[in-house]
Protein backbone atom coordinates (compact mmCIF):
# COMPACT_ATOMS: atom_id res chain seq x y z
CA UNK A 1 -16.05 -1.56 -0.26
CA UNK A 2 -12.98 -2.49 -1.88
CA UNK A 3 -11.20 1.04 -0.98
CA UNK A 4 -11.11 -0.30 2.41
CA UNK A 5 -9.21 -3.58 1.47
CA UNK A 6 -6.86 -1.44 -1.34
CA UNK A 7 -5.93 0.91 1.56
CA UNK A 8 -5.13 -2.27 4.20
CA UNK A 9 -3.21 -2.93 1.50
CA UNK A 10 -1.26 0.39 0.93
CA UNK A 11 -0.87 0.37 5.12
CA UNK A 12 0.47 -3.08 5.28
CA UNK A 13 3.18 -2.25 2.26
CA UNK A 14 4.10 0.81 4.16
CA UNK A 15 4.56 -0.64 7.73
CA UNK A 16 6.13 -3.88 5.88
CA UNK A 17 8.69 -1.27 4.02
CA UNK A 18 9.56 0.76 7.22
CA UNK A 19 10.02 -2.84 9.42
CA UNK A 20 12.10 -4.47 6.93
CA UNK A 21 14.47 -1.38 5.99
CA UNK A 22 14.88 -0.78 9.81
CA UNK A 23 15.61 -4.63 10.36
CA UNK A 24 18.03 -4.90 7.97
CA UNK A 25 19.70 -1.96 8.59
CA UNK A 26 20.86 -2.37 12.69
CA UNK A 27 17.97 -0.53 14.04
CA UNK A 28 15.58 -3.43 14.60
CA UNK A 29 14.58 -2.29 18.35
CA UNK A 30 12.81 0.24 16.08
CA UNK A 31 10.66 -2.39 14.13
CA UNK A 32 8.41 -3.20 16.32
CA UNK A 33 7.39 0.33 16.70
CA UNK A 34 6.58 0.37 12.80
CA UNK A 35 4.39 -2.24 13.52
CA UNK A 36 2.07 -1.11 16.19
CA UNK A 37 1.82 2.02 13.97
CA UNK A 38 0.59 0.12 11.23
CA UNK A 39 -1.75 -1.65 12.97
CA UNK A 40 -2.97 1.31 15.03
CA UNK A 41 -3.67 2.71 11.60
CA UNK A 42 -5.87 -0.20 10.44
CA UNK A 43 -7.56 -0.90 13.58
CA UNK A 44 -8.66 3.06 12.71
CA UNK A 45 -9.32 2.39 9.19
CA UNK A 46 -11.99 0.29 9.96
CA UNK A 47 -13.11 1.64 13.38
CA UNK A 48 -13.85 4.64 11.79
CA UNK A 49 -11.29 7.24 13.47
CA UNK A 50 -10.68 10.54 12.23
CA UNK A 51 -7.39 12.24 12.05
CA UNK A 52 -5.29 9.18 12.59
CA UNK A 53 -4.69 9.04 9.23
CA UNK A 54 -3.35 12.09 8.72
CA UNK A 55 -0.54 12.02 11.76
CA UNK A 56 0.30 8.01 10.50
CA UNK A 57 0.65 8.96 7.11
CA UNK A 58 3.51 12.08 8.29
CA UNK A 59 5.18 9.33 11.26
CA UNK A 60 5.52 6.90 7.73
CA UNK A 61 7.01 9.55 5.72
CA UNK A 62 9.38 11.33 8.17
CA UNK A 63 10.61 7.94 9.05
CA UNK A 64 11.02 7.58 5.48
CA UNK A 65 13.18 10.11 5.52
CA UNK A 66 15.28 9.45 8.74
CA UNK A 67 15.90 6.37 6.95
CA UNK A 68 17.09 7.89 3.46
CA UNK A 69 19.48 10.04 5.45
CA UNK A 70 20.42 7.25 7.69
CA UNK A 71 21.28 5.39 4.18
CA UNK A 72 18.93 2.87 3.60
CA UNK A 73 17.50 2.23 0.04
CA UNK A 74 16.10 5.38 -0.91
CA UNK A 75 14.07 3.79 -3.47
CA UNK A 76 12.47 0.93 -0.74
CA UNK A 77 11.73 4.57 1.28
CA UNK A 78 9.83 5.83 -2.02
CA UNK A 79 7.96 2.90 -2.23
CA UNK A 80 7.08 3.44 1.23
CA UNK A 81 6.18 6.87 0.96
CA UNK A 82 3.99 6.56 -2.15
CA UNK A 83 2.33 3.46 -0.16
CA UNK A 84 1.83 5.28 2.80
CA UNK A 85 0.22 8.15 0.18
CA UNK A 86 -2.07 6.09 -1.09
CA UNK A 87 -3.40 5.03 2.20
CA UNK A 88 -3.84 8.23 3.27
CA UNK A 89 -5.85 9.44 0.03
CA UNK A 90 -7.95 6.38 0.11
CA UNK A 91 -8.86 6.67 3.93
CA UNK A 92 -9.87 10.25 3.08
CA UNK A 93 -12.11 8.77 0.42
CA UNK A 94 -13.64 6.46 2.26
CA UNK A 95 -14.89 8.87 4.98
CA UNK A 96 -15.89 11.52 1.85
CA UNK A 97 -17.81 8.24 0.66
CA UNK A 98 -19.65 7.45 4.37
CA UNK A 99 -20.95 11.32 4.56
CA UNK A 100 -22.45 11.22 1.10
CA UNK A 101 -25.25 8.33 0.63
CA UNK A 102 -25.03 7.84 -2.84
CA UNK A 103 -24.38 4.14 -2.84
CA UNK A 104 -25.47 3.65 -6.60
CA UNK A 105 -22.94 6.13 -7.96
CA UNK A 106 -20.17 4.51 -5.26
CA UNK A 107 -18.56 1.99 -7.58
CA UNK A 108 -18.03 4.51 -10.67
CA UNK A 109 -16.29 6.80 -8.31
CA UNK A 110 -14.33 4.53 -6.28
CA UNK A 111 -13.47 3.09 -9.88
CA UNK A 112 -12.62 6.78 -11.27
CA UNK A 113 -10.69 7.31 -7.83
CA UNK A 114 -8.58 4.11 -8.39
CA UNK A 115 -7.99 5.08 -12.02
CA UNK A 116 -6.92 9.26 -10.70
CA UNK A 117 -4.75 7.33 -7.74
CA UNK A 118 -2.97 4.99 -10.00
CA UNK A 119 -2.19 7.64 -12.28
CA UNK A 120 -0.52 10.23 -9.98
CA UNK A 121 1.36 7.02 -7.60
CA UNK A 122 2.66 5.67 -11.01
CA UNK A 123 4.03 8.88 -12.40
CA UNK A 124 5.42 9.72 -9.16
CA UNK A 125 7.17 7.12 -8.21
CA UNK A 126 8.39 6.98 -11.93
CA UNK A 127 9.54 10.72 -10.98
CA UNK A 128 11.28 9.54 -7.71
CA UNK A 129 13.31 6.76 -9.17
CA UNK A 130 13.91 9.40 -11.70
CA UNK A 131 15.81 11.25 -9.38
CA UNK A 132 17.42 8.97 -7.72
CA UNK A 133 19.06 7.94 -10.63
CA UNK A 134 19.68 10.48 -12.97
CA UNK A 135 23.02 13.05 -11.64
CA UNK A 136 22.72 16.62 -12.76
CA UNK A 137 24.77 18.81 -12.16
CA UNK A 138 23.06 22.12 -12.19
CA UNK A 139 23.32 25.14 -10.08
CA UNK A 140 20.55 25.21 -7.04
CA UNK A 141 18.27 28.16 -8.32
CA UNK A 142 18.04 26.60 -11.76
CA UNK A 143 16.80 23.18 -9.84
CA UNK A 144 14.50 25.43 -7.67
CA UNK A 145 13.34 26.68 -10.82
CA UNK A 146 12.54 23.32 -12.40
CA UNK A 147 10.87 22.16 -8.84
CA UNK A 148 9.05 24.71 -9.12
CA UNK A 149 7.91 24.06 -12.85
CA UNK A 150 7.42 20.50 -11.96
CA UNK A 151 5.17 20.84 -9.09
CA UNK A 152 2.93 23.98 -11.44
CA UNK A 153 2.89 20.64 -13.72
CA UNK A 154 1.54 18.41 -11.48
CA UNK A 155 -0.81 20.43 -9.93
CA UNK A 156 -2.40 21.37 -13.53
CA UNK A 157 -2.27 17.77 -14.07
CA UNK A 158 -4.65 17.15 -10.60
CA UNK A 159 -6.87 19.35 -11.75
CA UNK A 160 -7.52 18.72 -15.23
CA UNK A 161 -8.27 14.89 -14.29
CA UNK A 162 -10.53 16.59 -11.27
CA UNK A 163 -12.23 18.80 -14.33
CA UNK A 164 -12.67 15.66 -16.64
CA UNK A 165 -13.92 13.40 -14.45
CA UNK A 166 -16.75 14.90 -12.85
C-alpha cells in the first residue's frame, strides 16, 4: 500500500523538521525526544495502533509552535506542521481502508486521496508562507473577520472535492 510508505514519509519529514530546528537552535537535549516520537509513531503506523496518531500528530504541532514562539524558522515549523498533517490524514486512511475490504476499488481511492491531500497541503502551506510574509496592518476584528471567511472557504472547498469525488 503505498499510503503506508507516503505517510513514513510525512512522519520522517516531521520528526526530521522538529530535530533539526531544535538542534540548531540550543535546545538539542530536546532532539532526541523528537526522535523517539517519530519512531514511536511509525513503529504504530505499521503495528497497527489506534489513537497514537492522533496525540503524535498534536505533540508535532504544539512543538511546532513552542518553537515559532521560541523563534525558530516559522516557515521550517509550517513545513513541519503540514508534514505532520499529512501523516495524520493518511494514517486515518489507512485504517478507513483495513475496515472496508474493497481491495479492487483501493488504488482509485488511495489515488483520489493523494490527489484531495495534495491539494489542501499545497494551498495551505501556500496560505502559511502567505502569512508569514505579507504585513497588514489591519485592526483585529477585521482579521477575525477574514479568518473567519477564510476558514467558511476552505471548508466549502473540502466538501465540494468530498461531493465530486465520490
Amino acid at each position: 500500500m503505498k499510503s503506508l510508505w507516503i505517510a513514513f514519509g510525512c512522519i520522517a519529514l516531521a520528526t526530521a523538521g522538529l530535530v533539526l530546528g531544535f538542534a540548531s537552535n540550543g535546545l538539542e537535549i530536546l532532539s532526541p525526544t523528537y526522535c523517539i516520537i517519530g519512531i514511536f509513531w511509525v513503529i504504530a503506523l505499521f503495528r497497527r495502533w489506534r489513537g497514537i496518531s492522533s496525540v503524535a500528530f498534536m505533540v508535532f504541532a504544539c512543538s511546532a509552535a513552542y518553537a515559532t514562539w521560541r523563534g525558530f524558522s516559522a516557515l521550517a515549523m509550517l513545513a513541519v506542521i503540514v508534514a505532520a498533517l499529512s501523516a495524520w490524514d493518511l494514517d486515518a486512511m489507512i485504517e478507513r481502508f483495513r475496515q472496508v475490504d474493497a481491495q479492487t476499488l483501493m488504488p482509485d481511492l488511495e489515488r483520489r486521496h493523494f490527489i484531495r491531500l495534495g491539494v489542501i497541503d499545497g494551498a495551505g502551506f501556500l496560505l502559511g508562507v502567505a502569512a508569514l510574509t505579507i504585513k497588514l496592518r489591519y485592526s483585529f476584528v477585521l482579521i477575525l473577520l477574514l479568518g473567519l471567511m477564510v476558514m467558511v472557504g476552505v471548508s466549502q472547498l473540502v466538501f465540494y472535492l468530498r461531493r465530486s469525488s465520490g
